[in-house]
Protein backbone atom coordinates (compact mmCIF):
# COMPACT_ATOMS: atom_id res chain seq x y z
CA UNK A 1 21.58 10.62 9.48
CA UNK A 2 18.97 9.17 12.10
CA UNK A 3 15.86 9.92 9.90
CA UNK A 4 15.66 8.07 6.93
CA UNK A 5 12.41 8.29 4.14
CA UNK A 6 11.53 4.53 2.60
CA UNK A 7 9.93 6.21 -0.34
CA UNK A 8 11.78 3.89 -2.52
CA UNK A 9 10.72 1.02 -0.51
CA UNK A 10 7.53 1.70 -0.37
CA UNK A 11 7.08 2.07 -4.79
CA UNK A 12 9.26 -0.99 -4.73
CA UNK A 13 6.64 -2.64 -2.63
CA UNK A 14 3.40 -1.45 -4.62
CA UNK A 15 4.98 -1.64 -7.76
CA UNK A 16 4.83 2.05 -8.24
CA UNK A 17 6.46 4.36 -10.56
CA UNK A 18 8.39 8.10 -9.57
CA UNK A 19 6.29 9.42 -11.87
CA UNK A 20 2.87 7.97 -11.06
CA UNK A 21 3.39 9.42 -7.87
CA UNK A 22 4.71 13.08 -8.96
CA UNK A 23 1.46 12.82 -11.26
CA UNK A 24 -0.66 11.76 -8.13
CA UNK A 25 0.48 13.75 -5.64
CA UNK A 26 1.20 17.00 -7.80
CA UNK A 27 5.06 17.37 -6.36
CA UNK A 28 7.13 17.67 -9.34
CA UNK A 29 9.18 14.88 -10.65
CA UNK A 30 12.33 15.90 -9.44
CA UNK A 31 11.32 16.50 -6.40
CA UNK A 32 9.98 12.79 -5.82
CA UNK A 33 12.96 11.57 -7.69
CA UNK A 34 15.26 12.94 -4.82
CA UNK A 35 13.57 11.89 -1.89
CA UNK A 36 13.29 8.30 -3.25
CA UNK A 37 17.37 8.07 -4.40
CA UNK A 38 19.17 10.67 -2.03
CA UNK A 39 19.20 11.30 1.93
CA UNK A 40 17.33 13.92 3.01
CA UNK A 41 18.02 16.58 5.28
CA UNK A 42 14.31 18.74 5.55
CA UNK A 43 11.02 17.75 4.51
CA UNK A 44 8.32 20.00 4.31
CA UNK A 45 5.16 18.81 6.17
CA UNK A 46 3.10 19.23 2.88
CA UNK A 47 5.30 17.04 1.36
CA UNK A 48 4.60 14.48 3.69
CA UNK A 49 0.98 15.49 3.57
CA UNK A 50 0.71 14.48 -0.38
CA UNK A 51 2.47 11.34 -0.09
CA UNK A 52 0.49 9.74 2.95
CA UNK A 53 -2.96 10.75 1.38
CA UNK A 54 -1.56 9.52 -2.31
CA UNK A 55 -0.09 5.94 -0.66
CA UNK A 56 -2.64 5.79 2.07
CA UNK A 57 -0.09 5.15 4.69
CA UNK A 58 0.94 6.91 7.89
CA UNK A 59 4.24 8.92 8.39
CA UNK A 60 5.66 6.44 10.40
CA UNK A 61 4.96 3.67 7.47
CA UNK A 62 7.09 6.34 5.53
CA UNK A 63 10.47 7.21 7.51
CA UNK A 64 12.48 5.07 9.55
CA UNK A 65 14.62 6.34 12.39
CA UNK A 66 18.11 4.87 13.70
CA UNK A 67 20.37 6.01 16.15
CA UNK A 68 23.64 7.69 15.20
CA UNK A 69 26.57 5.70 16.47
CA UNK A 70 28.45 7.88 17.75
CA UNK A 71 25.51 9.46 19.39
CA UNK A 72 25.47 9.63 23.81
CA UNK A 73 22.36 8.33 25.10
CA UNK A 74 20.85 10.52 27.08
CA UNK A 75 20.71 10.55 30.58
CA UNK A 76 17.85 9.36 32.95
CA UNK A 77 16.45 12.24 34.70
């Protein structure tokens, strides 16, 4: 996958806990608990809403993209 979320980086890095943020941001445990330990696939903008304002940090502080390997760059118009 190309997208990547560093929510576990990012509690790492301010010493944070799943569940201070579940409690602070109002998702529910779960629900922070799987987009810290398990690739994503969708995200809903709200989601990403209630992190940033909870960890004062922009989106891009939160995901990371990388190319897919296997992926053809694309062409120069």
């Amino acid at each position: 996958m190309a997208i990547q979320i560093r929510l576990r980086h990012v509690l790492d890095d301010r010493a944070l806990s799943m569940y201070a943020v579940a409690k602070g941001t109002g998702l529910t445990y779960p629900t922070v608990y799987n987009l810290a330990t398990k690739p994503i696939t969708r995200i809903d903008i709200e989601t990403i809403d209630k992190l940033c304002a909870f960890l004062q940090i922009q989106p891009g502080e939160l995901f990371v993209w990388t190319p897919d390997e296997d992926a053809a760059p694309l062409a120069a118009e």
